[in-house]
PDB file of N, CA and C in Angstrom:
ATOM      1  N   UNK A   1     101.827  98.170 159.799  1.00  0.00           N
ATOM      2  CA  UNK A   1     102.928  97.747 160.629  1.00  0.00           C
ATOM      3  C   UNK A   1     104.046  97.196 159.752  1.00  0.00           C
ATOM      4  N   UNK A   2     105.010  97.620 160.473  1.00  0.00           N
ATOM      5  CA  UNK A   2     106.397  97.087 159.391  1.00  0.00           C
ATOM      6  C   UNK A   2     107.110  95.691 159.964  1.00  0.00           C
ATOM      7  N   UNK A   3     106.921  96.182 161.367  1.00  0.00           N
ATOM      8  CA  UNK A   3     107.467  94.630 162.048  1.00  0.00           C
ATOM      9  C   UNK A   3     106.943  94.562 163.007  1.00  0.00           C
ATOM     10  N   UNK A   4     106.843  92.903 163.531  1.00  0.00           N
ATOM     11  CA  UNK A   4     106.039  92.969 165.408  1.00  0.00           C
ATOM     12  C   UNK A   4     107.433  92.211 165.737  1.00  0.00           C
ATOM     13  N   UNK A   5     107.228  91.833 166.819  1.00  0.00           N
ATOM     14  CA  UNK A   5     108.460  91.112 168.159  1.00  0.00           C
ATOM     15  C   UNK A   5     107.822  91.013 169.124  1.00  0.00           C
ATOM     16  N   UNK A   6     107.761  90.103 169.906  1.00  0.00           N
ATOM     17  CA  UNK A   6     107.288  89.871 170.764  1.00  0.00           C
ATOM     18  C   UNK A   6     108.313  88.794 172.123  1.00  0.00           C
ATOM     19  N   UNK A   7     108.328  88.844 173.562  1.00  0.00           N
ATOM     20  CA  UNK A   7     109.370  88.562 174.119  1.00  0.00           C
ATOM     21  C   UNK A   7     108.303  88.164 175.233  1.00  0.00           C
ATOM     22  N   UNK A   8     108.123  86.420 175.078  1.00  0.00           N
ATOM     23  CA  UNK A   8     106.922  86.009 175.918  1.00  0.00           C
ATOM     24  C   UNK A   8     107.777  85.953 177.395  1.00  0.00           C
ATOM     25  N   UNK A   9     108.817  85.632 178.074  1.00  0.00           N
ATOM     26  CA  UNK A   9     109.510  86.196 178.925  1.00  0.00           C
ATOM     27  C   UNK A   9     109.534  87.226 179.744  1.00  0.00           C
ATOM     28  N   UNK A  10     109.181  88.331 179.168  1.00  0.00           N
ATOM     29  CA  UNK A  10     108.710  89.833 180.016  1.00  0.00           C
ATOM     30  C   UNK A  10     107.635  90.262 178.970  1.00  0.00           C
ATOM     31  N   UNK A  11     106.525  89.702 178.155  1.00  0.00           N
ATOM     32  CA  UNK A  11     105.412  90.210 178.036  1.00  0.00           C
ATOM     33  C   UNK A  11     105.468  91.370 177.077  1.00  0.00           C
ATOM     34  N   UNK A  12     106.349  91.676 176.409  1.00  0.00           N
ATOM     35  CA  UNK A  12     106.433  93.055 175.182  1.00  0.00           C
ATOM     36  C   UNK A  12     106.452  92.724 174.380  1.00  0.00           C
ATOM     37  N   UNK A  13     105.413  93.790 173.895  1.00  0.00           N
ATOM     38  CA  UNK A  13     105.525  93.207 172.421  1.00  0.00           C
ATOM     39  C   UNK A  13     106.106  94.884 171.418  1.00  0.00           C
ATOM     40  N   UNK A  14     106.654  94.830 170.431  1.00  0.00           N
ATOM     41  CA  UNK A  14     107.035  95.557 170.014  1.00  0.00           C
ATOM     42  C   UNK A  14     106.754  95.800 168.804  1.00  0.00           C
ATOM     43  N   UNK A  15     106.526  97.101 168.562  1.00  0.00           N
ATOM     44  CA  UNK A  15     106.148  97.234 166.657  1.00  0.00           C
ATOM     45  C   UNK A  15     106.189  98.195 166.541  1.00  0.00           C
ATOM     46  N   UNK A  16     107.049  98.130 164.856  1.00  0.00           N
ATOM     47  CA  UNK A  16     107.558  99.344 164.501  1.00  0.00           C
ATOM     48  C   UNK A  16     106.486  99.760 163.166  1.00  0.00           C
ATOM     49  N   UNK A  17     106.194 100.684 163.227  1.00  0.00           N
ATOM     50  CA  UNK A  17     105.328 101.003 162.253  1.00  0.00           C
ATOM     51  C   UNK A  17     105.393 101.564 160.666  1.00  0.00           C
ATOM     52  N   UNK A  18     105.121 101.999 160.202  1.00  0.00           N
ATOM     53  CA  UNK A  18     105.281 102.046 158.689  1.00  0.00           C
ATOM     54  C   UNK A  18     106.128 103.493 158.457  1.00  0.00           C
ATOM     55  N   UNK A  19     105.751 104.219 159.721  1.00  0.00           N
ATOM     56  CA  UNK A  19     106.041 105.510 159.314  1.00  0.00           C
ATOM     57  C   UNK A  19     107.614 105.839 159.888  1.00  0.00           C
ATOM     58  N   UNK A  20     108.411 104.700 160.781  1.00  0.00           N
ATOM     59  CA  UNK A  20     109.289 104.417 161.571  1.00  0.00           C
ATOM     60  C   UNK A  20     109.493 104.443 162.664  1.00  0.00           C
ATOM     61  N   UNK A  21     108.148 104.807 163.424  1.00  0.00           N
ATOM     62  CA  UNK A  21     107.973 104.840 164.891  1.00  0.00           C
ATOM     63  C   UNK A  21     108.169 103.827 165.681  1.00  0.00           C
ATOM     64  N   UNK A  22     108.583 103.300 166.491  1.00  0.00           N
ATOM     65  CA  UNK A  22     108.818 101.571 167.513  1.00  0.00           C
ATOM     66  C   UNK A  22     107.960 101.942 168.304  1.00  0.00           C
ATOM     67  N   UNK A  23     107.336 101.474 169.052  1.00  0.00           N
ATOM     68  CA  UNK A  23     106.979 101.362 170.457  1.00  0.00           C
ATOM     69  C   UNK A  23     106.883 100.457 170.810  1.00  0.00           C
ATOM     70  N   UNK A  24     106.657 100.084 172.880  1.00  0.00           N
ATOM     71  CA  UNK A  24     107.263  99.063 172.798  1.00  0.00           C
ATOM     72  C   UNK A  24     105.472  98.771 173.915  1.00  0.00           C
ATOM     73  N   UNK A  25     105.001  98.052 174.408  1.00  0.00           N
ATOM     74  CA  UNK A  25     103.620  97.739 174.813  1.00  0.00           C
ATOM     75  C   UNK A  25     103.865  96.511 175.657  1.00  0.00           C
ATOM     76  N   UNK A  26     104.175  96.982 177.258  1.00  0.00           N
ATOM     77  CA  UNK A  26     103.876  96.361 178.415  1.00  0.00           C
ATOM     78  C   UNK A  26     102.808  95.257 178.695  1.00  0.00           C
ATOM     79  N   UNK A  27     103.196  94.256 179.524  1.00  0.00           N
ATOM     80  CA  UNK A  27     102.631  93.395 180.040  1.00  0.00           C
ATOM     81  C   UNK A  27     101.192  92.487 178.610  1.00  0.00           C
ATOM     82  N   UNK A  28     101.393  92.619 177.797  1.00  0.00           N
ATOM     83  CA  UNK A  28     100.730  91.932 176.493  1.00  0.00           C
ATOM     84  C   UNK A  28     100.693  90.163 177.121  1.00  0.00           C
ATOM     85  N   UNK A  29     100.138  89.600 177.157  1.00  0.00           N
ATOM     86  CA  UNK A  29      99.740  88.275 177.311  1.00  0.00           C
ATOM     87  C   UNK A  29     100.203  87.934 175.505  1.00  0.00           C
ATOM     88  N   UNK A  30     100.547  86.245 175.996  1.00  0.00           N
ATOM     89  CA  UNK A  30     100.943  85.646 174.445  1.00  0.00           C
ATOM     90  C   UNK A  30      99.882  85.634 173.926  1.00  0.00           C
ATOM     91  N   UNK A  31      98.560  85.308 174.188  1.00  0.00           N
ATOM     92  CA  UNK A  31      97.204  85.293 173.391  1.00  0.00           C
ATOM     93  C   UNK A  31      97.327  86.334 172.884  1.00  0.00           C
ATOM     94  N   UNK A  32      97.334  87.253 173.129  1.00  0.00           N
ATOM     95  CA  UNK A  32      97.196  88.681 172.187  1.00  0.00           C
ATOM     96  C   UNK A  32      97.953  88.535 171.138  1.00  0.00           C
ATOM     97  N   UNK A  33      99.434  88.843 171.495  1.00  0.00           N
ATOM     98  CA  UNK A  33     100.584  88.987 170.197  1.00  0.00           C
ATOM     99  C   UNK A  33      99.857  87.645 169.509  1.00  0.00           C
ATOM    100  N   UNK A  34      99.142  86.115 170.145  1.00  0.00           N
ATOM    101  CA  UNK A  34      99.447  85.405 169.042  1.00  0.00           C
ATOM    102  C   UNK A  34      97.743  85.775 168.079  1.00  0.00           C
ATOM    103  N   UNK A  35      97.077  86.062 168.417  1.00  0.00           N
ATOM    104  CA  UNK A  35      95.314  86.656 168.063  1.00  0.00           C
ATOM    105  C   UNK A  35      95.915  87.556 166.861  1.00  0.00           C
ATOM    106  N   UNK A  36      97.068  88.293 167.244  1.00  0.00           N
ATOM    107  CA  UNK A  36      97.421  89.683 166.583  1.00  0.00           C
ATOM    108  C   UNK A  36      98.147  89.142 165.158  1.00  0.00           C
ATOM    109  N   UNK A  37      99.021  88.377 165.027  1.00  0.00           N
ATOM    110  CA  UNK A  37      99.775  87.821 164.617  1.00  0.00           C
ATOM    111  C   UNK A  37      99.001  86.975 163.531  1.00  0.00           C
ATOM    112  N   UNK A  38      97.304  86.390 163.959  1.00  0.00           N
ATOM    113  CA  UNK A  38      96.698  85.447 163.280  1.00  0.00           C
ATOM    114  C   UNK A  38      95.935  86.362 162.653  1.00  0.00           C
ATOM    115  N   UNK A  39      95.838  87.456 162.840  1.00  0.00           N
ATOM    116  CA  UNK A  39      94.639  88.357 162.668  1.00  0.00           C
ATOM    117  C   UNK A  39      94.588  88.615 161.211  1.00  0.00           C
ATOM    118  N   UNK A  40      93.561  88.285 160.460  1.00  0.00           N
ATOM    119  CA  UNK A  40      93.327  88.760 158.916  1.00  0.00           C
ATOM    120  C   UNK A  40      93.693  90.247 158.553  1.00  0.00           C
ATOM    121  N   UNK A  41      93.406  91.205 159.870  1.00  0.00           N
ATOM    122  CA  UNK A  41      93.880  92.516 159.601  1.00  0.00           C
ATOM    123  C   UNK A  41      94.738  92.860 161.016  1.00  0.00           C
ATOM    124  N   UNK A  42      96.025  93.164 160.454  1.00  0.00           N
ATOM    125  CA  UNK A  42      96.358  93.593 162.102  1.00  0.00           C
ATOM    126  C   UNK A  42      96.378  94.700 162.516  1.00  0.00           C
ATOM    127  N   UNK A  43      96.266  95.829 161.262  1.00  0.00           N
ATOM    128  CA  UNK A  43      95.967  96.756 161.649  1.00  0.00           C
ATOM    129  C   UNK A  43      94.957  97.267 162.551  1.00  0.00           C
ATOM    130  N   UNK A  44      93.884  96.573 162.311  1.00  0.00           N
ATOM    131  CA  UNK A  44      92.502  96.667 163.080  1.00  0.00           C
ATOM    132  C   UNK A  44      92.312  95.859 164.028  1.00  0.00           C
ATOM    133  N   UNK A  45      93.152  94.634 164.150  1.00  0.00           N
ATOM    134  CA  UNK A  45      93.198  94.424 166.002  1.00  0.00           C
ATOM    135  C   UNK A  45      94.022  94.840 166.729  1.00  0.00           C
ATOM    136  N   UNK A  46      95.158  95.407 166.311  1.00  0.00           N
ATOM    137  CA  UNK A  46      96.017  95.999 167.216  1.00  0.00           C
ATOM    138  C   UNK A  46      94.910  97.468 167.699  1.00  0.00           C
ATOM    139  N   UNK A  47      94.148  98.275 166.579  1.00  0.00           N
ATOM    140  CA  UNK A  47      93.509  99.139 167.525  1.00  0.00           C
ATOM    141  C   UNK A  47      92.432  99.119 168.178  1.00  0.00           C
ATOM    142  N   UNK A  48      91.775  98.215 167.995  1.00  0.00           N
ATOM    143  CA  UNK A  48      91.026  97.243 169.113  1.00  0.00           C
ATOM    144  C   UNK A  48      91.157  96.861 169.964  1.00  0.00           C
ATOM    145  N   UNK A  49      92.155  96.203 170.003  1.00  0.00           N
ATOM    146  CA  UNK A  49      92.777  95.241 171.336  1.00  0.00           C
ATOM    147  C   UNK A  49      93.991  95.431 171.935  1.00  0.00           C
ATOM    148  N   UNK A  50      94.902  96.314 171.363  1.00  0.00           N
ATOM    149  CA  UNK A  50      96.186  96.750 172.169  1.00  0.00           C
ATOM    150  C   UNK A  50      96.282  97.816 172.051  1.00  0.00           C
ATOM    151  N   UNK A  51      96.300  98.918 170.970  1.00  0.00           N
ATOM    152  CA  UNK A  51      97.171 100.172 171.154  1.00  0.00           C
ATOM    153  C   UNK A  51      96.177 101.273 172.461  1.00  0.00           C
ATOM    154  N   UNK A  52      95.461 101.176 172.941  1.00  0.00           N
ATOM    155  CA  UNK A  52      95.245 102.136 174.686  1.00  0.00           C
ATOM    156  C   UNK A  52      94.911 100.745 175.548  1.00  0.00           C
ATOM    157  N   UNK A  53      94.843  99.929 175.272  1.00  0.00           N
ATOM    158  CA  UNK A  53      94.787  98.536 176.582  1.00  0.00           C
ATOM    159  C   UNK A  53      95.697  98.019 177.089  1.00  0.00           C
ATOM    160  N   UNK A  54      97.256  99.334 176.853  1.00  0.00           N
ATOM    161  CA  UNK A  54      98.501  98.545 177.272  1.00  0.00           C
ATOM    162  C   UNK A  54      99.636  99.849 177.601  1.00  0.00           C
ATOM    163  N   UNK A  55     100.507  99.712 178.468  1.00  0.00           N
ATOM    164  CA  UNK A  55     101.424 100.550 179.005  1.00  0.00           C
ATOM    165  C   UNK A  55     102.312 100.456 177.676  1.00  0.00           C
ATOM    166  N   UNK A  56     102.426 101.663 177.304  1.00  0.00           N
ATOM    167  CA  UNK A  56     103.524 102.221 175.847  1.00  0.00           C
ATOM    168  C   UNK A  56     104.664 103.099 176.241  1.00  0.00           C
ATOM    169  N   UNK A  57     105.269 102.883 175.632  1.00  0.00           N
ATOM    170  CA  UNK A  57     106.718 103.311 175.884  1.00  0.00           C
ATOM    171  C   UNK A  57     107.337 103.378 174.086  1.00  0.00           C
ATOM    172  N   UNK A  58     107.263 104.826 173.979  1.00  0.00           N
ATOM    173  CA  UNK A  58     108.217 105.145 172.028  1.00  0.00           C
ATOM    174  C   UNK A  58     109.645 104.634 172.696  1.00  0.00           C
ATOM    175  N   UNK A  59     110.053 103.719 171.306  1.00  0.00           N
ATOM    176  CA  UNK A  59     111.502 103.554 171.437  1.00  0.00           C
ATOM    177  C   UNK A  59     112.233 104.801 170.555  1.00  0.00           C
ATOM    178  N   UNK A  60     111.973 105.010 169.394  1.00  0.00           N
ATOM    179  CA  UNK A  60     112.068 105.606 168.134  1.00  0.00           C
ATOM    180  C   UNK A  60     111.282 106.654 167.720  1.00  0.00           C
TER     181      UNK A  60
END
């Protein structure tokens, strides 16, 4: 991952990835982005715990 964002307000969290892809991931609870955020690897909890457990939308 190249960058996260997250917008506890409407629940998205956003990340753009290494290869330049964005997407943007519906209704995310702050525990997650913040689990994700703490995570020793985030690569491997984001595909654990968010990338198919969440409404996606490519920005990019």
């Amino acid at each position: 991952m190249k960058s996260v964002g997250y917008d506890s307000a409407t629940n998205i969290l956003e990340i753009e990835f290494n290869n330049g892809g964005i997407y943007r991931y519906s209704g995310v609870p702050a525990r997650a982005y913040d689990e994700l955020m703490s995570s020793s690897s985030h690569g491997k909890y984001f595909h654990k715990n968010i990338r198919d457990k969440y409404s996606t939308k490519k920005v990019c």
